[in-house]
PDB file of N, CA and C in Angstrom:
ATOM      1  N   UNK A   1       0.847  -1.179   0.000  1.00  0.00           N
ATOM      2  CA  UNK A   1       0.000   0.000   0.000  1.00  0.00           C
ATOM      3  C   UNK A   1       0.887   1.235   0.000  1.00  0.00           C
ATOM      4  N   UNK A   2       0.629   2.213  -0.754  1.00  0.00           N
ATOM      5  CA  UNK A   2       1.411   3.691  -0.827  1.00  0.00           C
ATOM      6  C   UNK A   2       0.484   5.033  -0.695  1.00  0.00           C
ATOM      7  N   UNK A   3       1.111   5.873  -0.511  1.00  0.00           N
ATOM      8  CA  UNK A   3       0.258   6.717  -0.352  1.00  0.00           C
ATOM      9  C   UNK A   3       0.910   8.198  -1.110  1.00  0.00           C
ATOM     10  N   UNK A   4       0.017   9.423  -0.945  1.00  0.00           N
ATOM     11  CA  UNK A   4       0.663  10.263  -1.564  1.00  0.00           C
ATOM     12  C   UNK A   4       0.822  11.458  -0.360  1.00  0.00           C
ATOM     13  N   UNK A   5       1.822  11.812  -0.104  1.00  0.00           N
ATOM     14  CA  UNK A   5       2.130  12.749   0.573  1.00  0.00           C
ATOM     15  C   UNK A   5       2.195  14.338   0.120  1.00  0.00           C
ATOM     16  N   UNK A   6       2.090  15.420   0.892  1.00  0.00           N
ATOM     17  CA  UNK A   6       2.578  16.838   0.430  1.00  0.00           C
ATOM     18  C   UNK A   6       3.038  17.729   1.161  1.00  0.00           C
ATOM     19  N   UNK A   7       4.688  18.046   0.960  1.00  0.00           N
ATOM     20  CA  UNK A   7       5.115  18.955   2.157  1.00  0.00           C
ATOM     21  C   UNK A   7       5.563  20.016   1.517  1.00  0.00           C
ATOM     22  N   UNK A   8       5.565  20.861   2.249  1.00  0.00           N
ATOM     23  CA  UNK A   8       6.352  22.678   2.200  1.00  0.00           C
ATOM     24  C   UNK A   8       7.550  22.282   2.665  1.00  0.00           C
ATOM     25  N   UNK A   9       8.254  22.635   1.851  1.00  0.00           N
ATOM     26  CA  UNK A   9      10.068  22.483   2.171  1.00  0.00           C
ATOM     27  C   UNK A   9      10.321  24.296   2.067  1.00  0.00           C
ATOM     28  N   UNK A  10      11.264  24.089   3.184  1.00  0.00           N
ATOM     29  CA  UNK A  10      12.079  25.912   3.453  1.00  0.00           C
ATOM     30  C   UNK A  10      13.506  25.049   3.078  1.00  0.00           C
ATOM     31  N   UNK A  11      14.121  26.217   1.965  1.00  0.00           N
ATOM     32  CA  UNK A  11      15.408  26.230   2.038  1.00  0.00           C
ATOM     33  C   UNK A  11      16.127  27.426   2.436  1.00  0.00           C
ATOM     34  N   UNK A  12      17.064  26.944   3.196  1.00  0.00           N
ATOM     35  CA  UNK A  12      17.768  28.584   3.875  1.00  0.00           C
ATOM     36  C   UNK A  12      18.694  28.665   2.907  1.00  0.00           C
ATOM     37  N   UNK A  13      19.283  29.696   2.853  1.00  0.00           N
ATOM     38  CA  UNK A  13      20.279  30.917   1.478  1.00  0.00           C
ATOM     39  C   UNK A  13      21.487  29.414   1.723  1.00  0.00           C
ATOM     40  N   UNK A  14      21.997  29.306   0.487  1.00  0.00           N
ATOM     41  CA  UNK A  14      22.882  28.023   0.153  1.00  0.00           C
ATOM     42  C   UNK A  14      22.967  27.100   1.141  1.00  0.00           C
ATOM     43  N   UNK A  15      21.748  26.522   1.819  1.00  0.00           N
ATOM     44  CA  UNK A  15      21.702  24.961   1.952  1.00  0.00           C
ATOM     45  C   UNK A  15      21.827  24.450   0.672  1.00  0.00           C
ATOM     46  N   UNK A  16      21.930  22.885   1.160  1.00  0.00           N
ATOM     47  CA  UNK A  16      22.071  21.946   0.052  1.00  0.00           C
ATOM     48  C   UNK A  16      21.685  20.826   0.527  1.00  0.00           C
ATOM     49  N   UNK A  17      20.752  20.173  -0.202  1.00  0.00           N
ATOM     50  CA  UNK A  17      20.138  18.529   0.307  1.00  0.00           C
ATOM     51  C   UNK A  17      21.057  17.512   0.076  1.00  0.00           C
ATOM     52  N   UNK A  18      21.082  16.521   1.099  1.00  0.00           N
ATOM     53  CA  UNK A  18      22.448  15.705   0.749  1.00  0.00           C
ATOM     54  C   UNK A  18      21.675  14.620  -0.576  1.00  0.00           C
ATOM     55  N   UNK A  19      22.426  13.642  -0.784  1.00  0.00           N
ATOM     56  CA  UNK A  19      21.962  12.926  -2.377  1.00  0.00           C
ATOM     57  C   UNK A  19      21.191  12.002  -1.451  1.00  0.00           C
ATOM     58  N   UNK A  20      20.417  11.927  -2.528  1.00  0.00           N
ATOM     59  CA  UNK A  20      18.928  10.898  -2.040  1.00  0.00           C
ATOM     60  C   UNK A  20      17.872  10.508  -3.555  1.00  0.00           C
ATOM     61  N   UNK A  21      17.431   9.808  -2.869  1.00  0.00           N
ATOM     62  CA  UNK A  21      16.390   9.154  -3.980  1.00  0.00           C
ATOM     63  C   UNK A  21      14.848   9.597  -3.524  1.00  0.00           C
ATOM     64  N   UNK A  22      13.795   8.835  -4.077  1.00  0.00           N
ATOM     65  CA  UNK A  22      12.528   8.861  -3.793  1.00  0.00           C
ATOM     66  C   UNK A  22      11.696   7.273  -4.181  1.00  0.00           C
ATOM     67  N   UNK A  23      11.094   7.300  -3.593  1.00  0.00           N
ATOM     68  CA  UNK A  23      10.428   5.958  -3.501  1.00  0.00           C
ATOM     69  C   UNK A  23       9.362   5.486  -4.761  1.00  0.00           C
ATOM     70  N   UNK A  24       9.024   6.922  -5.051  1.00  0.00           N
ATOM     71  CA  UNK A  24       8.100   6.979  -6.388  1.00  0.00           C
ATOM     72  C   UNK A  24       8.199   8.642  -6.898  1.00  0.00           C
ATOM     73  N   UNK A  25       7.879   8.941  -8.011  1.00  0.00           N
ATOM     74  CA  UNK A  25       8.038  10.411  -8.149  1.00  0.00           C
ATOM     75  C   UNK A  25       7.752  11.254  -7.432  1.00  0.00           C
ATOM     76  N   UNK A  26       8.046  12.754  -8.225  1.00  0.00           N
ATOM     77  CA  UNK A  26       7.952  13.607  -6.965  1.00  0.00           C
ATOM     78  C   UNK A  26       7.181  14.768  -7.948  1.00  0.00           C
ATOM     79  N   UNK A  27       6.538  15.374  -7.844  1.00  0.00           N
ATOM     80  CA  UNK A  27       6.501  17.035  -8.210  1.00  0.00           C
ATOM     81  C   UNK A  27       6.716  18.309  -7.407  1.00  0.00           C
ATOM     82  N   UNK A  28       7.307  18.908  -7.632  1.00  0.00           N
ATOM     83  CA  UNK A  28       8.241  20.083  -7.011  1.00  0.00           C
ATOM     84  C   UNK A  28       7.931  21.625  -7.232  1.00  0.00           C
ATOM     85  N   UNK A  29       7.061  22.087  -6.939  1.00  0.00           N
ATOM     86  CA  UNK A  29       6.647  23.432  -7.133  1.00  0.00           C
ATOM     87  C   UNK A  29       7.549  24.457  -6.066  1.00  0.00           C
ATOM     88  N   UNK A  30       8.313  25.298  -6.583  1.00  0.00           N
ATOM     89  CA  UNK A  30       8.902  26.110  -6.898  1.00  0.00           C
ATOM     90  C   UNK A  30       7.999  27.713  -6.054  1.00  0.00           C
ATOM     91  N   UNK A  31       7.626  28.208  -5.296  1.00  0.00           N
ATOM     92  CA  UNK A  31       6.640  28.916  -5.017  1.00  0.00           C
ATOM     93  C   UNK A  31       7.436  30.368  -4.651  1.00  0.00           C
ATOM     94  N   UNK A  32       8.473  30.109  -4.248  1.00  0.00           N
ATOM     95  CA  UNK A  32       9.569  31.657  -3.540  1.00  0.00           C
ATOM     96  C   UNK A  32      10.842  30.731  -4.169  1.00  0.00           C
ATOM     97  N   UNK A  33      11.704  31.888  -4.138  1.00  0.00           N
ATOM     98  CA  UNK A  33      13.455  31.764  -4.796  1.00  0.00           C
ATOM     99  C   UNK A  33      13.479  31.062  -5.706  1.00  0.00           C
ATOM    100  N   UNK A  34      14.225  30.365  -5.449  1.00  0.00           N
ATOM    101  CA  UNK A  34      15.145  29.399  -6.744  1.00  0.00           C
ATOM    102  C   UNK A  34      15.599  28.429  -6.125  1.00  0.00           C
ATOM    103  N   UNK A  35      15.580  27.466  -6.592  1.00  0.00           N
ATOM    104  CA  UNK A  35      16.305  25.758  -6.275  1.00  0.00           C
ATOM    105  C   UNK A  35      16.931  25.341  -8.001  1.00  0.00           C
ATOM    106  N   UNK A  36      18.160  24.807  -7.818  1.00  0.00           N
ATOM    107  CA  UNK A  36      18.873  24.505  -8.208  1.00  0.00           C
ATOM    108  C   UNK A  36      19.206  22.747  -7.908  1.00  0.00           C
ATOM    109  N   UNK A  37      18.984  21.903  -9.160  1.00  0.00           N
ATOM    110  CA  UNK A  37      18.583  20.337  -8.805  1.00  0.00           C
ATOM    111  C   UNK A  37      19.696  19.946 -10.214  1.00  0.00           C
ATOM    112  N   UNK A  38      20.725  18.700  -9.541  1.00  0.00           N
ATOM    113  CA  UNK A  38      21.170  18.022  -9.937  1.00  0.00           C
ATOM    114  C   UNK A  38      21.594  16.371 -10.048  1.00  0.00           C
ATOM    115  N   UNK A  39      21.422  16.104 -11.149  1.00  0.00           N
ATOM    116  CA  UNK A  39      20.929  14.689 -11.112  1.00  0.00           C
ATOM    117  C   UNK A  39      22.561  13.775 -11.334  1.00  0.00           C
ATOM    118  N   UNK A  40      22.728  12.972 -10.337  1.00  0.00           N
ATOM    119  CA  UNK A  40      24.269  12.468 -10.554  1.00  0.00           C
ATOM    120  C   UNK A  40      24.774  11.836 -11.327  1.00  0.00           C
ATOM    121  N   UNK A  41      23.762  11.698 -12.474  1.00  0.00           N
ATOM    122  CA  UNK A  41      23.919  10.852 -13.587  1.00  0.00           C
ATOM    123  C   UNK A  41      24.903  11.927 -14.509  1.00  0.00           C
ATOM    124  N   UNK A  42      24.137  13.224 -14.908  1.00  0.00           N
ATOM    125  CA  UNK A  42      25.196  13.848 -15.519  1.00  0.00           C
ATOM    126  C   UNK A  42      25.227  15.088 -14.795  1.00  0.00           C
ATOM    127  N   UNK A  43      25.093  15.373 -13.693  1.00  0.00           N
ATOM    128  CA  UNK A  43      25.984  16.492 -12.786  1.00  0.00           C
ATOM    129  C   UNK A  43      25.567  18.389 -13.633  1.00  0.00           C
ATOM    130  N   UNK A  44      24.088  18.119 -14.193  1.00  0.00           N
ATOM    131  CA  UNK A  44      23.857  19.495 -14.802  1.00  0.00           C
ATOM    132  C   UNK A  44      23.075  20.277 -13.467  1.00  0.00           C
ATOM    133  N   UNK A  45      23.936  21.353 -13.588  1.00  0.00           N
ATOM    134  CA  UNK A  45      22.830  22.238 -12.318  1.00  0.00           C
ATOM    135  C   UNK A  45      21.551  22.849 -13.355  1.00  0.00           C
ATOM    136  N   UNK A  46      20.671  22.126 -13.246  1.00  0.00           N
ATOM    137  CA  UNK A  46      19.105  22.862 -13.724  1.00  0.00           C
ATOM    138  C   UNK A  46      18.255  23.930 -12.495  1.00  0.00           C
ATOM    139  N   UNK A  47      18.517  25.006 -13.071  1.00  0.00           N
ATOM    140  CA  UNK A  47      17.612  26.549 -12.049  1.00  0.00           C
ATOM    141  C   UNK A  47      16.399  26.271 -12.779  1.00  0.00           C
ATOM    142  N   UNK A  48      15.716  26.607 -11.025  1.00  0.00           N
ATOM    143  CA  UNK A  48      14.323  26.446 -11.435  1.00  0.00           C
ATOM    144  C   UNK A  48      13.589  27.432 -10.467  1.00  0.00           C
ATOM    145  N   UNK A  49      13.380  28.703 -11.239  1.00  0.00           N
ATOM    146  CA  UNK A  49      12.980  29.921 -10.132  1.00  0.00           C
ATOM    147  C   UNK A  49      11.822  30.097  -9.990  1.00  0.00           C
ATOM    148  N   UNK A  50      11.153  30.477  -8.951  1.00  0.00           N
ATOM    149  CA  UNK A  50       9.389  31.229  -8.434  1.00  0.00           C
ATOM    150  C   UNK A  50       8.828  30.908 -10.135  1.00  0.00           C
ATOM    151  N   UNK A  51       8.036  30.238  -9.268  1.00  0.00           N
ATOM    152  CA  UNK A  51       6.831  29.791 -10.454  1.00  0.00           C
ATOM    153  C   UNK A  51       7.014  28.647 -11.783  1.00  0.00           C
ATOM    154  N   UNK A  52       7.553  28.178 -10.946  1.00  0.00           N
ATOM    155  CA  UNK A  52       8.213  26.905 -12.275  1.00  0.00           C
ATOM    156  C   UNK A  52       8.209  25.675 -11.012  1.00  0.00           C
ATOM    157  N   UNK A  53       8.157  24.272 -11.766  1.00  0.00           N
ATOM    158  CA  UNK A  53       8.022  23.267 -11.248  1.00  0.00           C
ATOM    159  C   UNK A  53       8.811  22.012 -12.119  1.00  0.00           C
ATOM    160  N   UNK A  54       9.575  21.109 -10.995  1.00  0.00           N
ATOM    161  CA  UNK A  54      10.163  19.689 -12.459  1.00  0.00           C
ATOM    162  C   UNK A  54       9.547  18.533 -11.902  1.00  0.00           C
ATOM    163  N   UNK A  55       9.780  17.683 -12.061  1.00  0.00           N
ATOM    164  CA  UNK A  55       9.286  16.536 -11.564  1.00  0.00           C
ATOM    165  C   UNK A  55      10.742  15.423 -11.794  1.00  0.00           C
ATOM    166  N   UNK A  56      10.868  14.781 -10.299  1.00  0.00           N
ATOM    167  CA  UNK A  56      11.603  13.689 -10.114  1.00  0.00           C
ATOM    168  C   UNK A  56      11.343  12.358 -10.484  1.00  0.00           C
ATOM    169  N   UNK A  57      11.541  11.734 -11.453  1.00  0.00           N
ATOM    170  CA  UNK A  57      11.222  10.073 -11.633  1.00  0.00           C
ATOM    171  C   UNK A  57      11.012   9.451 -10.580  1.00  0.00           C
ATOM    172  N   UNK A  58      11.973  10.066  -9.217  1.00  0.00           N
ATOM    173  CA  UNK A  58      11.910   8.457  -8.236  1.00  0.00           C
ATOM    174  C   UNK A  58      12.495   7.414  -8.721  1.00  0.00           C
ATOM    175  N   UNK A  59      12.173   6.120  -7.955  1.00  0.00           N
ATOM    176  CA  UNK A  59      12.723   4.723  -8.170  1.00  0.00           C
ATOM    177  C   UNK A  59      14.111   4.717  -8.733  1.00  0.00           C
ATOM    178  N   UNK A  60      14.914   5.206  -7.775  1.00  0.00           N
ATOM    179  CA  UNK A  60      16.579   5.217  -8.068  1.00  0.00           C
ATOM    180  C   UNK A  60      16.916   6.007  -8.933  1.00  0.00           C
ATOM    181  N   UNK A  61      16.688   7.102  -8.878  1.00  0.00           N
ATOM    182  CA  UNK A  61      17.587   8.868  -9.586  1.00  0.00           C
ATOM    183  C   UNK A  61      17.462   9.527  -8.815  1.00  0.00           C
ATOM    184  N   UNK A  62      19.320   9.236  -8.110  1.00  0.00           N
ATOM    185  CA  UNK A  62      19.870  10.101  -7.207  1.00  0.00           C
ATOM    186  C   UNK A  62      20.413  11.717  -7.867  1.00  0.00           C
ATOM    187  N   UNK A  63      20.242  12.173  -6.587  1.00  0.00           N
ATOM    188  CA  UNK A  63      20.079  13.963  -7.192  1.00  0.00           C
ATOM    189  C   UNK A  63      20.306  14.530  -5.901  1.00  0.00           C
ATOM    190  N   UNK A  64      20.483  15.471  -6.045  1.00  0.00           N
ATOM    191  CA  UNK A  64      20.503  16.559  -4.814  1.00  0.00           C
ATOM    192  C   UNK A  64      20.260  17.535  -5.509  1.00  0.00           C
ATOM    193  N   UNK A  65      19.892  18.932  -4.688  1.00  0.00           N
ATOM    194  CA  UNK A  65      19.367  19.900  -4.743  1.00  0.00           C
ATOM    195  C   UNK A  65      19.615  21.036  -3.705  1.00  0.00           C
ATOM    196  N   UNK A  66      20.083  22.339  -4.674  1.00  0.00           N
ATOM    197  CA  UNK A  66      20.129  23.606  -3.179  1.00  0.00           C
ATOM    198  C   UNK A  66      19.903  25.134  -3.639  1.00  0.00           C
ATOM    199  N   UNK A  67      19.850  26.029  -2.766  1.00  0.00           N
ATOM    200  CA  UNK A  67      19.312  27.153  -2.815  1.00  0.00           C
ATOM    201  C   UNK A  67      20.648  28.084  -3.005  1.00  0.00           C
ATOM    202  N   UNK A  68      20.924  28.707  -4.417  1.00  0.00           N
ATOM    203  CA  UNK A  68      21.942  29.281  -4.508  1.00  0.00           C
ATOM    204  C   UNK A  68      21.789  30.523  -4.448  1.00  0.00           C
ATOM    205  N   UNK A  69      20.578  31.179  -3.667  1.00  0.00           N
ATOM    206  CA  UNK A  69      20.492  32.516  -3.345  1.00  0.00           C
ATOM    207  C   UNK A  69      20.703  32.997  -2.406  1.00  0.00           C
ATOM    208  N   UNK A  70      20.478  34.128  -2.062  1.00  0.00           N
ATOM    209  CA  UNK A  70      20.843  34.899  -0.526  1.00  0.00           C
ATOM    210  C   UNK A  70      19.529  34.960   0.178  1.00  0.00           C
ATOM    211  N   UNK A  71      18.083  34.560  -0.232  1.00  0.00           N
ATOM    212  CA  UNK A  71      17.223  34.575  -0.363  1.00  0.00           C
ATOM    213  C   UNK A  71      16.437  33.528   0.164  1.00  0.00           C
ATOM    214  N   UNK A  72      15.209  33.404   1.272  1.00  0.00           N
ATOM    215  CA  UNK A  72      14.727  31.514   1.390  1.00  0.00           C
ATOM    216  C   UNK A  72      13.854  30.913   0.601  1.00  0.00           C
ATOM    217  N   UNK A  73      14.140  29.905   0.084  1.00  0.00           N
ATOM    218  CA  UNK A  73      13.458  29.374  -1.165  1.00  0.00           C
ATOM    219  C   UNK A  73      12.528  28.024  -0.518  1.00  0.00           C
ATOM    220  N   UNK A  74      11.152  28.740  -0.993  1.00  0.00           N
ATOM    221  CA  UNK A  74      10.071  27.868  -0.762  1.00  0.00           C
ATOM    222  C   UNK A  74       9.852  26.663  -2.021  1.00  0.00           C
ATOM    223  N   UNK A  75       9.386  25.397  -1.528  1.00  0.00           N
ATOM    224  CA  UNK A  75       9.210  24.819  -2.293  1.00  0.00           C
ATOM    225  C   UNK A  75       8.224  23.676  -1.695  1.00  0.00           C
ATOM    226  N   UNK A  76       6.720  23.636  -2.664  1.00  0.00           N
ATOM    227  CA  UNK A  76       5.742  22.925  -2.495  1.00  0.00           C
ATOM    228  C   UNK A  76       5.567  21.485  -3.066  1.00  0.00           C
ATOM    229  N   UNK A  77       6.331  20.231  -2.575  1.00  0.00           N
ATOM    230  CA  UNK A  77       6.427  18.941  -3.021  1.00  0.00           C
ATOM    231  C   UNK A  77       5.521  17.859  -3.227  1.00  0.00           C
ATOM    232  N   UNK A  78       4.953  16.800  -3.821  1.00  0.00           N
ATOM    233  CA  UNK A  78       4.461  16.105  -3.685  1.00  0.00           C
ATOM    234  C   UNK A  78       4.825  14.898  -4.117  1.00  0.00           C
ATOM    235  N   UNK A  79       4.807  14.055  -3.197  1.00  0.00           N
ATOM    236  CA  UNK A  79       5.450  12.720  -2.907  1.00  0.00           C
ATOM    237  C   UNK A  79       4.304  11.570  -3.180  1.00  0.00           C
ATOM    238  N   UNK A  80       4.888  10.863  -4.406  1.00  0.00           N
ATOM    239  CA  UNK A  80       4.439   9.869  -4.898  1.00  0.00           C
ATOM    240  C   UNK A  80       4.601   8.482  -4.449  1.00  0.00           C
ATOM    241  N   UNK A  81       3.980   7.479  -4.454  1.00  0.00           N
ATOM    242  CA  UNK A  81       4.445   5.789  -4.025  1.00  0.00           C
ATOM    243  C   UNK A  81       4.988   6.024  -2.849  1.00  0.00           C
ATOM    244  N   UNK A  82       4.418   6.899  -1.722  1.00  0.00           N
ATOM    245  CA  UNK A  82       5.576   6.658  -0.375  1.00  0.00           C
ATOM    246  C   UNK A  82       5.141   5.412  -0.200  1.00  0.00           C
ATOM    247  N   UNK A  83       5.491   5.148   0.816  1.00  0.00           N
ATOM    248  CA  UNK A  83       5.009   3.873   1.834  1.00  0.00           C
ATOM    249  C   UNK A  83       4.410   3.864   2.700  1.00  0.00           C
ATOM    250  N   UNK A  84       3.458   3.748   3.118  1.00  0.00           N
ATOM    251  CA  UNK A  84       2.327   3.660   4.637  1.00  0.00           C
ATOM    252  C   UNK A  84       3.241   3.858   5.730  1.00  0.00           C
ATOM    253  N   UNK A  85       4.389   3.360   5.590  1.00  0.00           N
ATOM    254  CA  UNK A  85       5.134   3.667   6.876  1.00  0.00           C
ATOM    255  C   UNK A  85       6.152   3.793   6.463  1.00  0.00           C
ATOM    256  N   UNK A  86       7.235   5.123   6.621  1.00  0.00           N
ATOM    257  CA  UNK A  86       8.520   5.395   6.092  1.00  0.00           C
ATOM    258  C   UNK A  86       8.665   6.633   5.612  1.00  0.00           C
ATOM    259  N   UNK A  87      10.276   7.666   5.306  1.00  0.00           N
ATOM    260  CA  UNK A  87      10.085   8.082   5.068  1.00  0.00           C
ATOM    261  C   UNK A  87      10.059   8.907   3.562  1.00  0.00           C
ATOM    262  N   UNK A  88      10.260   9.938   3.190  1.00  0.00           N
ATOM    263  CA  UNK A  88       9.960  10.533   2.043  1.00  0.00           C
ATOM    264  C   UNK A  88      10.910  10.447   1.190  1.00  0.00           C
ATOM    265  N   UNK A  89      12.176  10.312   1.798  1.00  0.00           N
ATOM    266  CA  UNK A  89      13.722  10.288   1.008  1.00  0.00           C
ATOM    267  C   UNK A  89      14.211   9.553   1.319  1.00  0.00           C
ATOM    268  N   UNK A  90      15.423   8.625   0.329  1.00  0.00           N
ATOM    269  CA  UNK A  90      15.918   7.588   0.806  1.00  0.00           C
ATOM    270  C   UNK A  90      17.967   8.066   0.114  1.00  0.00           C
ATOM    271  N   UNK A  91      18.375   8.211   1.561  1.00  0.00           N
ATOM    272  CA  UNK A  91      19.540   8.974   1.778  1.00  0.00           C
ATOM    273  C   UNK A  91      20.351   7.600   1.004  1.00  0.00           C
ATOM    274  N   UNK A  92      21.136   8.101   0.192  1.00  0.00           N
ATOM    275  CA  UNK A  92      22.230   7.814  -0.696  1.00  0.00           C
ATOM    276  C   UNK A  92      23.725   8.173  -0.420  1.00  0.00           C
ATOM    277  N   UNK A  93      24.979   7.292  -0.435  1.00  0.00           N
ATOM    278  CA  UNK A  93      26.281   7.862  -0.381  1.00  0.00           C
ATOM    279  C   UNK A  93      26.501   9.091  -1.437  1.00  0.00           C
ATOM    280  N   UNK A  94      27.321  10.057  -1.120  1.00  0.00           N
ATOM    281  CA  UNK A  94      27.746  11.055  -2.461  1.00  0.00           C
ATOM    282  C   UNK A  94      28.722   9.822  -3.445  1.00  0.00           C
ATOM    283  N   UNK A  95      27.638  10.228  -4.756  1.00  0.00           N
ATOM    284  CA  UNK A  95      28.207   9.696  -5.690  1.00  0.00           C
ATOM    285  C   UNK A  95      29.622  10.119  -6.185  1.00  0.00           C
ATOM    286  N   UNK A  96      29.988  10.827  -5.726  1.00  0.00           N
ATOM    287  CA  UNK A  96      31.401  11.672  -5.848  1.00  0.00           C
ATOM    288  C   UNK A  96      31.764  12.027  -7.685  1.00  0.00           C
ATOM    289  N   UNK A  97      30.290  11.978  -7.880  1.00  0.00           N
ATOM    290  CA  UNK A  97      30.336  12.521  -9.652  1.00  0.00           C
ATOM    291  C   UNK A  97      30.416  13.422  -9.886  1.00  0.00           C
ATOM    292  N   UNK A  98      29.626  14.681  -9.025  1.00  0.00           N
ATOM    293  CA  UNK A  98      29.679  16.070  -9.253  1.00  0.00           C
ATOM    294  C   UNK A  98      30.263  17.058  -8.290  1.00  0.00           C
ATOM    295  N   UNK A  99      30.856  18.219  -8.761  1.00  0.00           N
ATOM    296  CA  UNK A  99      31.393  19.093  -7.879  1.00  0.00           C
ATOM    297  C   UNK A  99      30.762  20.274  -8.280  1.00  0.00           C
ATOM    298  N   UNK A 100      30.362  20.641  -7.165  1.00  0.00           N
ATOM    299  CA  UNK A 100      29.522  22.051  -6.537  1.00  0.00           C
ATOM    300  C   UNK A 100      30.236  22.921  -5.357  1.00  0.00           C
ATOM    301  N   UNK A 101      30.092  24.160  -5.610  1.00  0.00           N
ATOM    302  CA  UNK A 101      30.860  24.793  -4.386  1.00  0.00           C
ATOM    303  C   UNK A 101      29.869  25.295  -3.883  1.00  0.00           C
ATOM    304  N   UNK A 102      28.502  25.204  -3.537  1.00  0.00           N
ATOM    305  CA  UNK A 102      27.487  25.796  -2.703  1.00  0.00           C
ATOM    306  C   UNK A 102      28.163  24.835  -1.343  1.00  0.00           C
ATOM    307  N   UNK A 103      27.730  24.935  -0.244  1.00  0.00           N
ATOM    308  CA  UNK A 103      27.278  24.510   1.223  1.00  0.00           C
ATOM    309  C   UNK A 103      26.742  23.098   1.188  1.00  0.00           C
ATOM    310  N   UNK A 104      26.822  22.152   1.916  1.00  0.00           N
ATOM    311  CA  UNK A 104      27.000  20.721   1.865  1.00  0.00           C
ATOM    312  C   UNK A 104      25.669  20.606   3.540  1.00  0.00           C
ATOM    313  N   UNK A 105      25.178  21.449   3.380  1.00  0.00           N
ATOM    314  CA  UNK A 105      24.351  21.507   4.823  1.00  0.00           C
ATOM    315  C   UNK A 105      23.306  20.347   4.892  1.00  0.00           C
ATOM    316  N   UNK A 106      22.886  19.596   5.643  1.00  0.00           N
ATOM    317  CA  UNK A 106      21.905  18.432   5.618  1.00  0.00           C
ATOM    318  C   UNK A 106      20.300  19.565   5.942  1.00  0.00           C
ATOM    319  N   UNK A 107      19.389  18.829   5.699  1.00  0.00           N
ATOM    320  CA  UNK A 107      18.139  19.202   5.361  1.00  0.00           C
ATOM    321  C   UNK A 107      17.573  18.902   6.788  1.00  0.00           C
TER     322      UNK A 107
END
């Protein structure tokens, strides 16, 4: 059994989410600042500012994601295939594929 979840994520001025997966997709609305999401497959920083939204595959596409403004960046998620019991992200080693000089801060 799965369910669908929906949270408000705050990002503070260059946090950075450590690499993680999702259990089933995700959609990501974008509502204040900018988030900046990279997928470790090929290490592209994709900006995605106020009023724009991407969507995560899930099921093993590790990525991280962070706020490269001075600014706090809201972002309205919705979490696909969770699990009845568990949680929303499923924390991954750094793939040590990409290099970023933002802040390495945990979520």
């Amino acid at each position: 059994l799965s369910k669908v979840a929906t949270a408000k994520i705050t990002v503070q001025p260059g946090a950075r989410f450590p690499w993680h997966t999702h259990p089933g997709p995700v959609i990501a609305n974008v509502a204040q600042g900018e988030l900046t999401y990279v997928y470790a497959s090929d290490c592209v920083e994709r900006s995605y500012p106020a009023g724009t939204l991407f969507i995560d595959p899930g099921h093993g596409n590790v990525h991280t994601a962070f706020n490269p403004t001075d600014e706090v960046t809201v972002v309205y998620a919705t979490f696909f295939e969770v699990p009845a019991i568990g949680a929303l992200t499923i924390p991954v080693d750094d793939p040590g594929t990409c290099e970023m000089t933002v802040g390495s801060h945990a979520h």
